[in-house]
N, C-alpha and C. Protein backbone atom coordinates (compact mmCIF):
# COMPACT_ATOMS: atom_id res chain seq x y z
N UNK A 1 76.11 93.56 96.62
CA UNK A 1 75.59 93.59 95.29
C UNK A 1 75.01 92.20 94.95
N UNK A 2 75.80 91.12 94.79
CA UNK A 2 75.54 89.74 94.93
C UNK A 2 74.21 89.43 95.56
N UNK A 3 74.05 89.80 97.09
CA UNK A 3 72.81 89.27 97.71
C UNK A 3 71.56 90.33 97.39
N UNK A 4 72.23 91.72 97.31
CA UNK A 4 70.84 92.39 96.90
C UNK A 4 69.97 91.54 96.01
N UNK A 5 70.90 91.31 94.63
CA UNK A 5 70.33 90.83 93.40
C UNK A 5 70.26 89.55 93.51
N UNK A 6 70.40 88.44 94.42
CA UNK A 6 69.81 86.94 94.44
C UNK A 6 69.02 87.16 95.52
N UNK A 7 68.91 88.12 96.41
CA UNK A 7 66.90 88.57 96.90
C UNK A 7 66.15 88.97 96.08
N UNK A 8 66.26 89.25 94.97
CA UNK A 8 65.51 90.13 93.98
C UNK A 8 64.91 91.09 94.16
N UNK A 9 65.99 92.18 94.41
CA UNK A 9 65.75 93.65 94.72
C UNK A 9 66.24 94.43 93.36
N UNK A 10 65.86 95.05 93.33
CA UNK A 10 66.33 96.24 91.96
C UNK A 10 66.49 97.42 92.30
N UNK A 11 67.32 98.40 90.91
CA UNK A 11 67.36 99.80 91.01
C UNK A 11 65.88 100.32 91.13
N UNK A 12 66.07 101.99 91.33
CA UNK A 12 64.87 102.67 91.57
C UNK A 12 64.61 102.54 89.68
N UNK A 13 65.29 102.54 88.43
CA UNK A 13 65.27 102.20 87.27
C UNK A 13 64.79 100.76 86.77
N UNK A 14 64.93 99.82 87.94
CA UNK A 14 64.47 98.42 87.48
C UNK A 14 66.05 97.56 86.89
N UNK A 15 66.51 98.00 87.24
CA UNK A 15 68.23 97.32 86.33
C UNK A 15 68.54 96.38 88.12
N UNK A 16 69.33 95.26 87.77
CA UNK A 16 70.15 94.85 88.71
C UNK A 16 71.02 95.89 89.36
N UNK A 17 71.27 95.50 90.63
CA UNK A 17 72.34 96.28 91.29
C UNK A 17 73.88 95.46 90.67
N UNK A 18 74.37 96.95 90.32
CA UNK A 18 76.11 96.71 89.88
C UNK A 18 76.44 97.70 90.99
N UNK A 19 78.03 97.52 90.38
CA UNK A 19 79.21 98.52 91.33
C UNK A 19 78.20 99.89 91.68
N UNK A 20 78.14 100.51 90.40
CA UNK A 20 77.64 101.92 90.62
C UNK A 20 76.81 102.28 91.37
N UNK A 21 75.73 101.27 91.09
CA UNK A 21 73.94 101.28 91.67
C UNK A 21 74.86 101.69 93.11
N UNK A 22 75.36 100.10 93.66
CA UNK A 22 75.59 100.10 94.79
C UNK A 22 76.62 101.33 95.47
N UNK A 23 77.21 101.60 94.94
CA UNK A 23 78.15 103.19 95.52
C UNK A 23 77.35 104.49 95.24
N UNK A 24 76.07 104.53 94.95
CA UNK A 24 75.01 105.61 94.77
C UNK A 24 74.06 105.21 95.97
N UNK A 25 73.64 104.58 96.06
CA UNK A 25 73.07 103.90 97.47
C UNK A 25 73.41 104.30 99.29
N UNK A 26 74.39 103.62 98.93
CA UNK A 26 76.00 103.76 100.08
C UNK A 26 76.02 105.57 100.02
N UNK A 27 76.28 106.41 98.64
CA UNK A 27 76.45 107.70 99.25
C UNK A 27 75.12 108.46 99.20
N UNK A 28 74.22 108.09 98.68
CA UNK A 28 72.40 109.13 99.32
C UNK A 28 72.21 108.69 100.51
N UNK A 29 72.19 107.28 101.09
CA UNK A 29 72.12 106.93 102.30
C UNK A 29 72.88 107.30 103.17
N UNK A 30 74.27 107.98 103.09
CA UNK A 30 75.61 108.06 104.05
C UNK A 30 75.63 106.65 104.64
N UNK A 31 75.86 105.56 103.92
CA UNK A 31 76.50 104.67 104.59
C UNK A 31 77.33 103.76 104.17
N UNK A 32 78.28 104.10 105.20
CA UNK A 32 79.88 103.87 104.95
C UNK A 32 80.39 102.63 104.67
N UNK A 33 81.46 101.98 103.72
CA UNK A 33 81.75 100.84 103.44
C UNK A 33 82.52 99.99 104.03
N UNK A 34 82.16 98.58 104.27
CA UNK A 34 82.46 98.06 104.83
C UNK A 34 84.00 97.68 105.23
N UNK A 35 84.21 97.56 106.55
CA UNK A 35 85.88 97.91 107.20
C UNK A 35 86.88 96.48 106.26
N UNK A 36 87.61 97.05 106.38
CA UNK A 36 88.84 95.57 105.43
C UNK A 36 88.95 94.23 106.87
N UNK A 37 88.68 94.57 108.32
CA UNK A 37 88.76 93.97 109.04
C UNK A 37 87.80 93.33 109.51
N UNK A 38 87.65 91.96 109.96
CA UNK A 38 86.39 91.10 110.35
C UNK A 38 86.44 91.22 111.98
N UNK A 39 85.02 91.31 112.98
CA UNK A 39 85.36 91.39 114.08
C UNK A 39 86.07 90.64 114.53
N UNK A 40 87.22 90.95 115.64
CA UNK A 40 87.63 89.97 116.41
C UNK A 40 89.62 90.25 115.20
N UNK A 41 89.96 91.18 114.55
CA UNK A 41 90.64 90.79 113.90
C UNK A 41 91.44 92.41 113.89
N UNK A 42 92.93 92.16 114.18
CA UNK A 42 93.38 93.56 114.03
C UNK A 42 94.67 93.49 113.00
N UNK A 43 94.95 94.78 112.20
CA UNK A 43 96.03 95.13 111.32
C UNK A 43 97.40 94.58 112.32
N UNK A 44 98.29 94.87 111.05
CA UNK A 44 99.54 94.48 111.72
C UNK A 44 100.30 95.47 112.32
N UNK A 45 99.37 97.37 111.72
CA UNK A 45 100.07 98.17 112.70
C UNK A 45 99.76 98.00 114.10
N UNK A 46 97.92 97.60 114.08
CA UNK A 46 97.55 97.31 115.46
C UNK A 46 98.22 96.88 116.83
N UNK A 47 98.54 95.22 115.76
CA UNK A 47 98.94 94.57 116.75
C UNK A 47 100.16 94.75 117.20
N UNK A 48 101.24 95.60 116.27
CA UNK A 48 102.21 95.95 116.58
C UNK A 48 102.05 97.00 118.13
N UNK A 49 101.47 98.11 117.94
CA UNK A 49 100.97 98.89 118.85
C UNK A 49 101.00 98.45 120.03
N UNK A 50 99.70 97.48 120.12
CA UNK A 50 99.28 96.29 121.05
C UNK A 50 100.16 96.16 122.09
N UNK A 51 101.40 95.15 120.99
CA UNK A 51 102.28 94.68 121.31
C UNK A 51 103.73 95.19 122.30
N UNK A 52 103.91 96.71 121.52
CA UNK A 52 104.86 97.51 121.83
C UNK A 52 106.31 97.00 121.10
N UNK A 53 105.91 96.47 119.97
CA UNK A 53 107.00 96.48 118.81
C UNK A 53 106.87 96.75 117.59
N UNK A 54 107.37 97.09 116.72
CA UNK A 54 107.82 97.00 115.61
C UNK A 54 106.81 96.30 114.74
N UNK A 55 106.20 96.73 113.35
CA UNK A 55 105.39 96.01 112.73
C UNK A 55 106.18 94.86 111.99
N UNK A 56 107.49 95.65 111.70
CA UNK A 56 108.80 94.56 111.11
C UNK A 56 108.32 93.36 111.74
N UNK A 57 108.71 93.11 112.63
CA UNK A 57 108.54 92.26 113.67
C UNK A 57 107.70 91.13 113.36
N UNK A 58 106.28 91.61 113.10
CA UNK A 58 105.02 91.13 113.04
C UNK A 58 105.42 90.30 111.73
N UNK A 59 105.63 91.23 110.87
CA UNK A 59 105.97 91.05 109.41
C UNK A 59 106.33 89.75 109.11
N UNK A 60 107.63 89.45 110.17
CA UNK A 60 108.35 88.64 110.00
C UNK A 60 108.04 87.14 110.42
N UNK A 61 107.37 87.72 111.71
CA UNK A 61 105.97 86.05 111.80
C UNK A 61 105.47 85.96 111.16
N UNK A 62 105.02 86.41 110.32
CA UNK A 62 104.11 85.91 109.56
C UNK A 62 104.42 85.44 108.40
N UNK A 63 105.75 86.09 107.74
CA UNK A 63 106.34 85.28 106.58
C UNK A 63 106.49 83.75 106.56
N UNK A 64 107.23 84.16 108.16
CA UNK A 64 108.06 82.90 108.68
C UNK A 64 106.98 81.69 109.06
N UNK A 65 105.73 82.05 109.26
CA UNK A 65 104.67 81.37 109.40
C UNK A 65 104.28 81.03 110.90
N UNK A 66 104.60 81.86 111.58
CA UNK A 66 105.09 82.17 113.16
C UNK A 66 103.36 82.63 113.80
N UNK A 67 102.88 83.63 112.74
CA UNK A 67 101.95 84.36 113.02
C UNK A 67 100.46 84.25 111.93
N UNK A 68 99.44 83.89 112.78
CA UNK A 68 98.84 83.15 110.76
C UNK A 68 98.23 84.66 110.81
N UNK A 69 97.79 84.60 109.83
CA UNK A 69 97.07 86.53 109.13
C UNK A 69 96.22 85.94 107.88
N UNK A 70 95.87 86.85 107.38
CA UNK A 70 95.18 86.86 105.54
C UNK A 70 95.37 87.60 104.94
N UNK A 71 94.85 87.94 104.14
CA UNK A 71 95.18 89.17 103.14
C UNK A 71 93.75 89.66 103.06
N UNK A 72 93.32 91.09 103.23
CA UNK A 72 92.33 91.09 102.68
C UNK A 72 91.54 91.69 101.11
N UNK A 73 90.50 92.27 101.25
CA UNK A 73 90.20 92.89 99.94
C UNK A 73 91.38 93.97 99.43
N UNK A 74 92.16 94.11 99.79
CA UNK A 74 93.04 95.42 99.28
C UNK A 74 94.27 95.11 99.96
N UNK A 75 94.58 93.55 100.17
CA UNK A 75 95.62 92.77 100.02
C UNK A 75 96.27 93.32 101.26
N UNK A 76 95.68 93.81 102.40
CA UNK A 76 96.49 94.22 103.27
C UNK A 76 95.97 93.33 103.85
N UNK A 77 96.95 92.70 105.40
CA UNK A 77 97.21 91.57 106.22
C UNK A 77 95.92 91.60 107.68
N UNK A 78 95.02 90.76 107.88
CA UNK A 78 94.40 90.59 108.79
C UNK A 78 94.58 90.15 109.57
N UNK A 79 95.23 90.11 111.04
CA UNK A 79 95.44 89.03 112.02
C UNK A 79 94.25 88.80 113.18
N UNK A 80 93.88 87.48 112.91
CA UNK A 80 92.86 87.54 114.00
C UNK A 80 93.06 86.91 115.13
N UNK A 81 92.86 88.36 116.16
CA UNK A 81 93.86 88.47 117.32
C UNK A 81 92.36 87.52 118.78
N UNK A 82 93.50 86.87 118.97
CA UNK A 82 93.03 86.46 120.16
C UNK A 82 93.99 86.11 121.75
N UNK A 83 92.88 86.03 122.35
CA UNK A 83 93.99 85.83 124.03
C UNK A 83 94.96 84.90 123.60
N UNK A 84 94.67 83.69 122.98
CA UNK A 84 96.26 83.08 122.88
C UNK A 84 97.03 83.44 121.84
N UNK A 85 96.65 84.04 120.88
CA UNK A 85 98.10 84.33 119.63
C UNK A 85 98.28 85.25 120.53
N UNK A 86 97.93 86.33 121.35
CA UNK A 86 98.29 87.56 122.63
C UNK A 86 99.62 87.16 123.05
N UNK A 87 99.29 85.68 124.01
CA UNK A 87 99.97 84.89 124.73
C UNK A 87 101.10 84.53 123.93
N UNK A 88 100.91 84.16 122.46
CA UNK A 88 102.22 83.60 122.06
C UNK A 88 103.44 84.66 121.63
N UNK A 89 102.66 85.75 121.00
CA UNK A 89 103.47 87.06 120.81
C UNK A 89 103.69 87.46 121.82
N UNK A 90 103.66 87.37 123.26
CA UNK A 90 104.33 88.07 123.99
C UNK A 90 105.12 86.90 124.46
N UNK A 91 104.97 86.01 124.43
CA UNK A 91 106.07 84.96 125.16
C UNK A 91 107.19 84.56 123.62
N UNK A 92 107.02 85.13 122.76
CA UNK A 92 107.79 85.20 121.80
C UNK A 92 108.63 86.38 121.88
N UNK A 93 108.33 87.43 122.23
CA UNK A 93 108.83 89.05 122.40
C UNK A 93 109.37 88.21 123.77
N UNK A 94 109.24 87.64 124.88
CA UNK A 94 110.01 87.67 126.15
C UNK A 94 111.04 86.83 125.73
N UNK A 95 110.85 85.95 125.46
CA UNK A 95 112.28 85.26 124.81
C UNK A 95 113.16 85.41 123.88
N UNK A 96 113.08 86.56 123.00
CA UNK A 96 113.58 87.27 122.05
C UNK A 96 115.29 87.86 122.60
N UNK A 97 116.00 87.21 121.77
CA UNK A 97 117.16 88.35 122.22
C UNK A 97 117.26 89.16 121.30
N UNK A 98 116.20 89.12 120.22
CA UNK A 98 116.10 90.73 119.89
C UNK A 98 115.56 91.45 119.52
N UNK A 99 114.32 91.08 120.34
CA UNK A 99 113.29 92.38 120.62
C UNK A 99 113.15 92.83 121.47
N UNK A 100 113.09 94.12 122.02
CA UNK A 100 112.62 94.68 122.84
C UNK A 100 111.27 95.52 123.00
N UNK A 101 110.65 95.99 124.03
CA UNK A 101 109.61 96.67 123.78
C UNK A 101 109.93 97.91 123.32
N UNK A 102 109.24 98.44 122.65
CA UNK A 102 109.43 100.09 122.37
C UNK A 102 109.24 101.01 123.14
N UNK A 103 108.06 100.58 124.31
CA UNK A 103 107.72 101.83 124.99
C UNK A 103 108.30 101.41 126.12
N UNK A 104 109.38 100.21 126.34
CA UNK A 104 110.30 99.62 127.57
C UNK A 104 111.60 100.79 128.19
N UNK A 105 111.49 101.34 128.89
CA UNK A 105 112.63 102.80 129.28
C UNK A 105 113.52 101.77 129.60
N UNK A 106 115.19 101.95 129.36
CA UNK A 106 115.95 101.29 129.49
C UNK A 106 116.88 102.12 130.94
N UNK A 107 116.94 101.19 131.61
CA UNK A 107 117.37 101.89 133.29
C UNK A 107 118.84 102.19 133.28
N UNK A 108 118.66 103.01 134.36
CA UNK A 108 120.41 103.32 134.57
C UNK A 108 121.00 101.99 135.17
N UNK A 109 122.61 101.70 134.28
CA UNK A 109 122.82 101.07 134.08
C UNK A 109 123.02 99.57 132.86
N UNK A 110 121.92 99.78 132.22
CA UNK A 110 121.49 98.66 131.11
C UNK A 110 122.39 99.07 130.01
N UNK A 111 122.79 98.19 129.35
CA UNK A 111 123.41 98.42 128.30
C UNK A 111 122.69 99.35 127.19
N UNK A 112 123.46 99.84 126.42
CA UNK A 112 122.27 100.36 125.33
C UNK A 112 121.81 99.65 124.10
């Protein structure tokens, strides 16, 4: 909305683009609004997934300041995932005495 209207583009009415203009646009055109995530950047169910733990988990780096993230437009958490935060969450999960993986089968024998 912002850049439409400091290019100086207008409605098919001649009015600045607002909210509305712009969500009338978006649905005659079918085109869809933009993702809460920036490339290169996954949720914390993601990375949980990813990971093969617990989003708790994630949660908890990141309070703890373990794991950096953002918040985005709708205040949900962005982590932008790369080969080394990869590297540190899993060498954080290996040294963990208490995490385990989720999708880790526990062998005959292992404690439960």
């Amino acid at each position: 909305m912002t850049r439409l209207n400091a290019a100086g583009h207008r409605t098919g009415k001649d009015r600045q683009f607002d909210i509305d203009a712009v969500q009338w646009v978006r649905h005659v055109h079918k085109i869809p609004t933009p993702g809460p995530l920036a490339p290169g950047e996954l949720s914390v169910a993601q990375a949980a997934d990813r990971l093969g733990i617990s989003a708790d988990a994630l949660y908890y780096w990141i309070k703890a300041g373990h794991l950096p993230a953002r918040r985005d437009t709708g205040n949900r958490l962005a982590i932008a995932w790369t080969d080394d935060i990869e590297a540190a969450c899993r060498t954080r999960i290996a040294t963990s005495g208490h995490l385990t993986r989720k999708s880790q089968p526990i062998t005959a024998g292992e404690a439960v």
